[in-house]
C-alpha atoms as a PDB file:
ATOM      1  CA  UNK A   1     -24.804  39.258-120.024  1.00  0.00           C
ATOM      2  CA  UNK A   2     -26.970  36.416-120.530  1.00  0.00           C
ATOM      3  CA  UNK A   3     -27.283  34.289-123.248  1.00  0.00           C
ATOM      4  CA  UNK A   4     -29.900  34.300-126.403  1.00  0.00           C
ATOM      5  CA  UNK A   5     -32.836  32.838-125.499  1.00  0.00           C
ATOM      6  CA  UNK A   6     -32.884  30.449-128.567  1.00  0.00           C
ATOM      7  CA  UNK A   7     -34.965  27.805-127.245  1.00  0.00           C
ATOM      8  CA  UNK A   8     -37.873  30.674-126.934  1.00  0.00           C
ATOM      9  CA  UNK A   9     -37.196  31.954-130.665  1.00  0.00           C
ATOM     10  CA  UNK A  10     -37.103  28.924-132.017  1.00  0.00           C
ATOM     11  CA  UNK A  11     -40.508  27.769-130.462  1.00  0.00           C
ATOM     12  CA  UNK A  12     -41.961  31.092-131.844  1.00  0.00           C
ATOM     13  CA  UNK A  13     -41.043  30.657-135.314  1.00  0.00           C
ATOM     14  CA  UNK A  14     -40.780  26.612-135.602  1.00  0.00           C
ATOM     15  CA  UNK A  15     -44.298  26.459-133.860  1.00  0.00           C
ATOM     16  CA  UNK A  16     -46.330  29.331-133.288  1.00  0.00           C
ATOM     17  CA  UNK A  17     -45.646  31.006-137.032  1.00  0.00           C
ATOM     18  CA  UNK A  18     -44.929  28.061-138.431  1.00  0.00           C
ATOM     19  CA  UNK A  19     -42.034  28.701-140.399  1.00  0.00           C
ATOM     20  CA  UNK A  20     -39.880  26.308-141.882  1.00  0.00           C
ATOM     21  CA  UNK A  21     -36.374  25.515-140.593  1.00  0.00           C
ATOM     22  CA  UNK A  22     -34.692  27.242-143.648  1.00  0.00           C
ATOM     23  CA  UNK A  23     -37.207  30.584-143.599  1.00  0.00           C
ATOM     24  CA  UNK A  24     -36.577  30.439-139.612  1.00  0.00           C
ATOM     25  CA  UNK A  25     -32.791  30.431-140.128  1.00  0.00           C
ATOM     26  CA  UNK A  26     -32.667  32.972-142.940  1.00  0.00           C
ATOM     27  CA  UNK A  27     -34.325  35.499-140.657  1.00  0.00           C
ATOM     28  CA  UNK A  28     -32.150  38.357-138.683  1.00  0.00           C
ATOM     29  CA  UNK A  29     -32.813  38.791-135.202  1.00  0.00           C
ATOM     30  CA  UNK A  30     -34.828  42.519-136.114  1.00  0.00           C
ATOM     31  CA  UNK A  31     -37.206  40.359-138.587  1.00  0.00           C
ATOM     32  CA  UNK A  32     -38.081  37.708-136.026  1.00  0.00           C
ATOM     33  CA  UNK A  33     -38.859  40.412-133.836  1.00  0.00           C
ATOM     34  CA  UNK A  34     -41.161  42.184-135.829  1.00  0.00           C
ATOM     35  CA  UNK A  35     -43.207  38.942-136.356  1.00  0.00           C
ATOM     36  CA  UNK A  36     -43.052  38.736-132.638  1.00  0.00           C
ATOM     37  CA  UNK A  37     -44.979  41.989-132.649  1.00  0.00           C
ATOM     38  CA  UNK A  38     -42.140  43.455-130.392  1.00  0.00           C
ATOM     39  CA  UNK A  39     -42.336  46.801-132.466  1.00  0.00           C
ATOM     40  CA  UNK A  40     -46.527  47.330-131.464  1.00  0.00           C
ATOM     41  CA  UNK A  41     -49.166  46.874-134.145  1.00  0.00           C
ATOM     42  CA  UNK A  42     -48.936  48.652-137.521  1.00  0.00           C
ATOM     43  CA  UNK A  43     -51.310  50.392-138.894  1.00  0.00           C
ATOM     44  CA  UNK A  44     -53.490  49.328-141.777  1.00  0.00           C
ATOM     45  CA  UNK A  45     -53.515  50.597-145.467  1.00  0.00           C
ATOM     46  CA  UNK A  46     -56.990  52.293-146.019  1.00  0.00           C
ATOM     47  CA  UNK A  47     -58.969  51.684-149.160  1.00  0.00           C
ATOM     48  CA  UNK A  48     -57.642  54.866-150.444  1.00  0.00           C
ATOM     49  CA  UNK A  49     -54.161  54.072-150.217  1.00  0.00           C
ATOM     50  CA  UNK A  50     -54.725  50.563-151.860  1.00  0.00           C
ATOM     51  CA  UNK A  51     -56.500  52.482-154.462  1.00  0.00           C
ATOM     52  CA  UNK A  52     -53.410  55.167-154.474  1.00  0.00           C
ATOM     53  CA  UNK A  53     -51.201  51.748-154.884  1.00  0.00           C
ATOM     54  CA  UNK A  54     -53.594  49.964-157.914  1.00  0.00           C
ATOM     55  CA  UNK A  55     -52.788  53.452-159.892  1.00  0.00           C
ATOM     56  CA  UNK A  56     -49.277  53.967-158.971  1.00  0.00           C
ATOM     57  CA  UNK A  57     -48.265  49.739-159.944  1.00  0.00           C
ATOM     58  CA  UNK A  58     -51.100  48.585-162.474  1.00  0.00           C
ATOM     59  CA  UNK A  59     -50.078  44.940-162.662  1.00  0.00           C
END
């Protein structure tokens, strides 16, 4: 087993996304991997389900 490769996260979200040391440390391991983009690219709302969104929460 080897060990985490915290040097490696904490250059990705220290200096690449630019998070601060508190948001950085607050993140779980899942999170920080989603920013990554380990989980592929998600898909987009389309205008219609912004629209769908503006009617459902009218704020």
């Amino acid at each position: 087993m080897q060990p985490f490769p915290w040097d490696a996260a904490m250059t990705l979200g220290l200096s690449r996304l630019r998070l601060s040391p508190e948001a950085f440390w607050r993140l779980s391991l899942p999170e920080l991997s989603a920013m990554a983009g380990a989980f592929g690219q998600l898909a987009g709302l389309s205008r219609g389900d912004v629209a769908a969104l503006m009617r459902r929460f009218p704020d």
